[in-house]
N, C-alpha and C. Protein backbone atom coordinates (compact mmCIF):
# COMPACT_ATOMS: atom_id res chain seq x y z
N UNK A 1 6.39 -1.38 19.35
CA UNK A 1 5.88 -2.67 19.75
C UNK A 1 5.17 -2.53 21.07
N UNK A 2 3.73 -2.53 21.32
CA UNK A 2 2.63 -2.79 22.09
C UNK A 2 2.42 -3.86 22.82
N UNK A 3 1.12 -4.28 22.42
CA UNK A 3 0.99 -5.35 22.87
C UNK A 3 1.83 -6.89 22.71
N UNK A 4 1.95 -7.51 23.87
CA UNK A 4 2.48 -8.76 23.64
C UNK A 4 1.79 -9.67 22.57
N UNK A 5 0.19 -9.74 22.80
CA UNK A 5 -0.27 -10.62 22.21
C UNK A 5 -0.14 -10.09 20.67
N UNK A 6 -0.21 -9.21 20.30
CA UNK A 6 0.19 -8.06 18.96
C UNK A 6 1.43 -9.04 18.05
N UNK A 7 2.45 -9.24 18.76
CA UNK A 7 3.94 -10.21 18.46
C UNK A 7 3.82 -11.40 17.64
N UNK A 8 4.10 -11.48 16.26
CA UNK A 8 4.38 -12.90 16.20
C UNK A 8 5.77 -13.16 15.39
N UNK A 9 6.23 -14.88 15.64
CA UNK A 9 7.48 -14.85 15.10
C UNK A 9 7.93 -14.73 13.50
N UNK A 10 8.75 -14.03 13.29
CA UNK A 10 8.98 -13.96 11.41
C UNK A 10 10.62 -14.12 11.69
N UNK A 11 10.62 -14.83 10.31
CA UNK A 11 12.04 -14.72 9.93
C UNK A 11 12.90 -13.67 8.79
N UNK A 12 13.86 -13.41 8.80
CA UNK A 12 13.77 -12.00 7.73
C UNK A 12 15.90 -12.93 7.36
N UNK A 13 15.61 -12.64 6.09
CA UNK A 13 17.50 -12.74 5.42
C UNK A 13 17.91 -11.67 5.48
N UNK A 14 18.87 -11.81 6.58
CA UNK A 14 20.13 -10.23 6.23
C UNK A 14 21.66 -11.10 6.26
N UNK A 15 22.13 -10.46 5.30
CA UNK A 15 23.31 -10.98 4.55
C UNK A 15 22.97 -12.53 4.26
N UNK A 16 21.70 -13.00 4.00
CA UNK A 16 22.34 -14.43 3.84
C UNK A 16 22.07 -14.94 4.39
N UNK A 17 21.67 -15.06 5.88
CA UNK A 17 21.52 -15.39 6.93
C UNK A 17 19.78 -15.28 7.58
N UNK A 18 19.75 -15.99 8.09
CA UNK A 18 18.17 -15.74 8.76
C UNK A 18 18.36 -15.03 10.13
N UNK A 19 17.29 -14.86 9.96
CA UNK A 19 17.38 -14.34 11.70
C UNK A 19 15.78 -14.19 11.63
N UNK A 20 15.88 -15.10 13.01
CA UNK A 20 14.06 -15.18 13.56
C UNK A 20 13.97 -14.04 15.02
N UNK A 21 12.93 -13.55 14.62
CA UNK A 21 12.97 -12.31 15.72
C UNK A 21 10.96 -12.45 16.26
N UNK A 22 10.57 -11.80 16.95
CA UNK A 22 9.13 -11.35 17.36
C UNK A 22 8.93 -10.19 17.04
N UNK A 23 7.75 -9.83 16.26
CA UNK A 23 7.92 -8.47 16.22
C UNK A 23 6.32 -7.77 15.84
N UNK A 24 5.98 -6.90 15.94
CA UNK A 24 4.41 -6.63 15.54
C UNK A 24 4.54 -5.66 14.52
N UNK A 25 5.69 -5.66 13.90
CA UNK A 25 5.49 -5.06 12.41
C UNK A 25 4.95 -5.46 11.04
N UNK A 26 4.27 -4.93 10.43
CA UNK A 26 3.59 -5.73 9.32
C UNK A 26 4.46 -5.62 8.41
N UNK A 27 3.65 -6.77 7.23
CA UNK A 27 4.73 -7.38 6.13
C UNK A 27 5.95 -6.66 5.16
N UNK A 28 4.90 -5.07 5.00
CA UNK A 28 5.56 -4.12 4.12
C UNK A 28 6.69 -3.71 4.82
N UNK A 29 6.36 -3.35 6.24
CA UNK A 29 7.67 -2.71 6.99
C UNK A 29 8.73 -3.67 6.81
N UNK A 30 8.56 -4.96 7.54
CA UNK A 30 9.57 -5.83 7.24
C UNK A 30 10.34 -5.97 6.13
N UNK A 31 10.17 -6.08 4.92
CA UNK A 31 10.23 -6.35 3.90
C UNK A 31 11.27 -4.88 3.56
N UNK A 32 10.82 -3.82 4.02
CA UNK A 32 11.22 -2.27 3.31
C UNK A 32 12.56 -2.54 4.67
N UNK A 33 12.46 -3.20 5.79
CA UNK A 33 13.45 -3.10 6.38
C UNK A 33 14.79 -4.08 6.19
N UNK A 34 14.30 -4.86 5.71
CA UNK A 34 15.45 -5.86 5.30
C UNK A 34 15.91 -6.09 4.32
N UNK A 35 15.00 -5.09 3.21
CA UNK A 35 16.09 -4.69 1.45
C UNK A 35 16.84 -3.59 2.37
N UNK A 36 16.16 -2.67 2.93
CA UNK A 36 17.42 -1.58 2.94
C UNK A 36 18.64 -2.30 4.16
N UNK A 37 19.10 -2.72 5.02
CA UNK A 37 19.76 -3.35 5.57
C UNK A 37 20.80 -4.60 4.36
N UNK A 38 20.14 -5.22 3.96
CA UNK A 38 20.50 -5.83 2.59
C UNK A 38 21.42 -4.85 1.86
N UNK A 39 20.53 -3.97 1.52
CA UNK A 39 21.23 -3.16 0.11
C UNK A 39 22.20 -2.26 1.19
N UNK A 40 22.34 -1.83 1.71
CA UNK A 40 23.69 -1.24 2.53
C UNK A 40 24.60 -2.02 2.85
N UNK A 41 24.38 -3.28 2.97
CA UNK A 41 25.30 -4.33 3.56
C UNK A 41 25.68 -4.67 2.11
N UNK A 42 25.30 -4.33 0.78
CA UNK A 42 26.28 -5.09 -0.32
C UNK A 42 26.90 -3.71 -0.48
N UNK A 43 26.15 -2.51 -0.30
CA UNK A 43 26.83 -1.11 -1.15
C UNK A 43 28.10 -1.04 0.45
N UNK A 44 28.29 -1.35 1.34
CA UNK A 44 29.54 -0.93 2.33
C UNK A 44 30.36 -2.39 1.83
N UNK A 45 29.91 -3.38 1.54
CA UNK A 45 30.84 -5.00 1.01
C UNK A 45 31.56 -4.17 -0.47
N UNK A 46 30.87 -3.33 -1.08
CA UNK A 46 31.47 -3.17 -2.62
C UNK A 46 32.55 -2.40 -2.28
N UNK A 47 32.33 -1.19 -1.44
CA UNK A 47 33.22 0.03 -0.92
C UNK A 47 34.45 -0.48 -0.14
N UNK A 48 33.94 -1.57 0.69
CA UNK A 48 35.40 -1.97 1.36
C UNK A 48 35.70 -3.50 1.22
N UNK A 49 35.96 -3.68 -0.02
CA UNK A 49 36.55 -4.96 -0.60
C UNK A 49 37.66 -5.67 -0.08
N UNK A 50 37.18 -6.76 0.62
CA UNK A 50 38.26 -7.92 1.37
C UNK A 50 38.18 -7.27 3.05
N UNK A 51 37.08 -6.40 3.32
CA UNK A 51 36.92 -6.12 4.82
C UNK A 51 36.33 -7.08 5.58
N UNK A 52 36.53 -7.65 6.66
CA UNK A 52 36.42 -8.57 7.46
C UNK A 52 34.55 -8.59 7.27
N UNK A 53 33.60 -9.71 8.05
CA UNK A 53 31.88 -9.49 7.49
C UNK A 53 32.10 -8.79 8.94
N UNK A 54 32.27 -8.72 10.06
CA UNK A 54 31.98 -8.08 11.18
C UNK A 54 32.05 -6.34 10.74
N UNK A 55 33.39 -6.40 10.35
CA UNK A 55 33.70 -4.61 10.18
C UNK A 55 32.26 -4.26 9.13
N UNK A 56 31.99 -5.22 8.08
CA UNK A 56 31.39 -4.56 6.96
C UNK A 56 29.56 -4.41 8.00
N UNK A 57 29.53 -5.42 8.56
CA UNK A 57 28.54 -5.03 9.58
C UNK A 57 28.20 -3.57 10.35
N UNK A 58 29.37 -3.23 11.43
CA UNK A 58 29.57 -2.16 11.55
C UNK A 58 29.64 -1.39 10.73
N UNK A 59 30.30 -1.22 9.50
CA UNK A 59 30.18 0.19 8.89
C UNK A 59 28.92 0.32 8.31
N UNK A 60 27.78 -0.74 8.20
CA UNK A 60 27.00 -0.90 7.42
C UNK A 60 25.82 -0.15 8.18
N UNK A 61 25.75 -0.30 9.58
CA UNK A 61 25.16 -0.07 10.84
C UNK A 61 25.56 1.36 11.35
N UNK A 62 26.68 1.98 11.04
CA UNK A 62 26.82 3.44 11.77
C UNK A 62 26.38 4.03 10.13
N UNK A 63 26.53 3.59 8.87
CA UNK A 63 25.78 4.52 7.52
C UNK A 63 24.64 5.03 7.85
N UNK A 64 23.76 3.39 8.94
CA UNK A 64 22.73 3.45 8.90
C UNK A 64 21.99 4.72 10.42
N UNK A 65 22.63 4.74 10.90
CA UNK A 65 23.02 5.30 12.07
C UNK A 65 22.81 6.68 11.38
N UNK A 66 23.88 7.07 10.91
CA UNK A 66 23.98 8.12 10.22
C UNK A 66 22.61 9.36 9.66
N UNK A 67 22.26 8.11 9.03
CA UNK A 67 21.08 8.92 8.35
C UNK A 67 20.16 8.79 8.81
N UNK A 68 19.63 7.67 9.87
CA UNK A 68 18.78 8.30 11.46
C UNK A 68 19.09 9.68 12.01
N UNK A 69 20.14 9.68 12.25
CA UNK A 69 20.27 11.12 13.34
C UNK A 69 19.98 12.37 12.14
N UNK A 70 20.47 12.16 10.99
CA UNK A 70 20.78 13.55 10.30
C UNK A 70 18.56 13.09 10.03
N UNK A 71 18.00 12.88 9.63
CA UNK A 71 16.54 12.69 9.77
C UNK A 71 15.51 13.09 10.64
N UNK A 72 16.68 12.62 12.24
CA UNK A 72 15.26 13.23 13.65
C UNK A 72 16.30 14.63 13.48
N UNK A 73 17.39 15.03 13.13
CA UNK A 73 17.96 16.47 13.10
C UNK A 73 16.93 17.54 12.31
N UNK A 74 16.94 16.84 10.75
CA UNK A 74 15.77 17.77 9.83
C UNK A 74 14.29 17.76 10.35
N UNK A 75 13.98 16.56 11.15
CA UNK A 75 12.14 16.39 11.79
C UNK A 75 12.62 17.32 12.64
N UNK A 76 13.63 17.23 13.27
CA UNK A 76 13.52 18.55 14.49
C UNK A 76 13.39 19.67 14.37
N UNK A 77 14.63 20.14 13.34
CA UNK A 77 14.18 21.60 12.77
C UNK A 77 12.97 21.95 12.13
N UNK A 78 12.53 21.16 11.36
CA UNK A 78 10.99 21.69 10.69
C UNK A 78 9.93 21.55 11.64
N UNK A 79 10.39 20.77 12.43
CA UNK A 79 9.23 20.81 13.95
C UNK A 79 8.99 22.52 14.59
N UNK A 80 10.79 22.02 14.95
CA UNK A 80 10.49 23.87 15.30
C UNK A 80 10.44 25.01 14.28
N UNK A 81 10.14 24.83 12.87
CA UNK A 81 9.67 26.37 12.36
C UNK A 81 8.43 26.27 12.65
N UNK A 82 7.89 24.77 12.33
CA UNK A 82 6.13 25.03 12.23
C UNK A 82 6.11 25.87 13.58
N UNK A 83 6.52 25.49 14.86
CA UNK A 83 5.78 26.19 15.93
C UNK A 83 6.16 27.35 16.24
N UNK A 84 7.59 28.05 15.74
CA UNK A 84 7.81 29.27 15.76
C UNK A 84 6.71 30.41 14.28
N UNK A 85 6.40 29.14 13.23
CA UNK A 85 5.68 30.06 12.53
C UNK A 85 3.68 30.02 13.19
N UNK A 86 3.38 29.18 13.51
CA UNK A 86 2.49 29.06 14.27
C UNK A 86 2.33 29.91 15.30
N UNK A 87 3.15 29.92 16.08
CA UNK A 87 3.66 31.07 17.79
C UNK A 87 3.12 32.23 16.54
N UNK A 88 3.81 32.76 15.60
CA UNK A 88 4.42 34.78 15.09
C UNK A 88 2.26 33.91 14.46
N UNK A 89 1.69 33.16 13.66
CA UNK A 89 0.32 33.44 13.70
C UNK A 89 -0.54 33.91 14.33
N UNK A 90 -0.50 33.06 15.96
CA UNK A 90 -1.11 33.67 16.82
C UNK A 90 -0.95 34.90 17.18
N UNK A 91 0.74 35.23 17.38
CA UNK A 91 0.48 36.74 17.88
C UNK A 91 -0.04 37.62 16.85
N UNK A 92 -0.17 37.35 15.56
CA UNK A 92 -0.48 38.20 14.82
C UNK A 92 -2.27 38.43 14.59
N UNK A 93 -2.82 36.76 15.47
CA UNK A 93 -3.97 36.89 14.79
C UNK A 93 -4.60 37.52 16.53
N UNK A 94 -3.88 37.32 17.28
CA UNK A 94 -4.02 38.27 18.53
C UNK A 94 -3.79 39.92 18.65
N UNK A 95 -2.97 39.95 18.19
CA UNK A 95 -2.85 41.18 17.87
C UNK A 95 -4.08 41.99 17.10
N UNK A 96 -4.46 41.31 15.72
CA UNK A 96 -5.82 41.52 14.98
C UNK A 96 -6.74 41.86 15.72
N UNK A 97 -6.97 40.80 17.14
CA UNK A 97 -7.96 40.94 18.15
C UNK A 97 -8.05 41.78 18.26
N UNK A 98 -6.96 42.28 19.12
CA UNK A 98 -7.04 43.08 20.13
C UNK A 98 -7.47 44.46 19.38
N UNK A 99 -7.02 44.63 18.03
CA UNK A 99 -6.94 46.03 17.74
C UNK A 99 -8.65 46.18 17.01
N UNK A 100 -9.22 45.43 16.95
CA UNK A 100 -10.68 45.25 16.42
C UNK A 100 -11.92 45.07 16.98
């Protein structure tokens, strides 16, 4: 989120509920963000049947948690092969240089 003037207000249903926020995300994001929030919040309600809505919140929120970190973990590692396989290119296409 950028610019201020960029912002406008939307409302989005999670659990049921509205919630009006500002935001400069477009329609698709929204939309892809509040089925999946949705659909975790019924698949952690099915898993822990008669759990308080706060707890099912939380557990619904560290799932989600979850598979953020394990995500920038795999972007991280494939970050660093590209540049370790990139790095062994150059030296190799340096090496080529040098010997030519």
């Amino acid at each position: 989120m950028s610019d201020d003037a960029a912002y406008r207000s939307v409302t989005l249903t999670i659990a049921g509920q509205p919630l009006s926020l500002r935001t400069d995300a477009d329609e698709a994001t929204l939309d892809a963000m509040s089925t999946l929030v949705n659909d975790r919040l019924k698949q952690v309600q099915e898993a822990a049947k008669g759990a308080a809505p706060q707890r099912v919140l939380i557990l619904a929120v560290l799932t989600l948690a979850e598979e953020l970190v394990k995500e920038r973990n795999a972007h991280a590692a494939a970050l660093a092969a590209i540049r370790d396989e990139a790095a062994r290119a150059i030296a190799h296409l340096d090496e080529a240089l040098a010997d030519g």
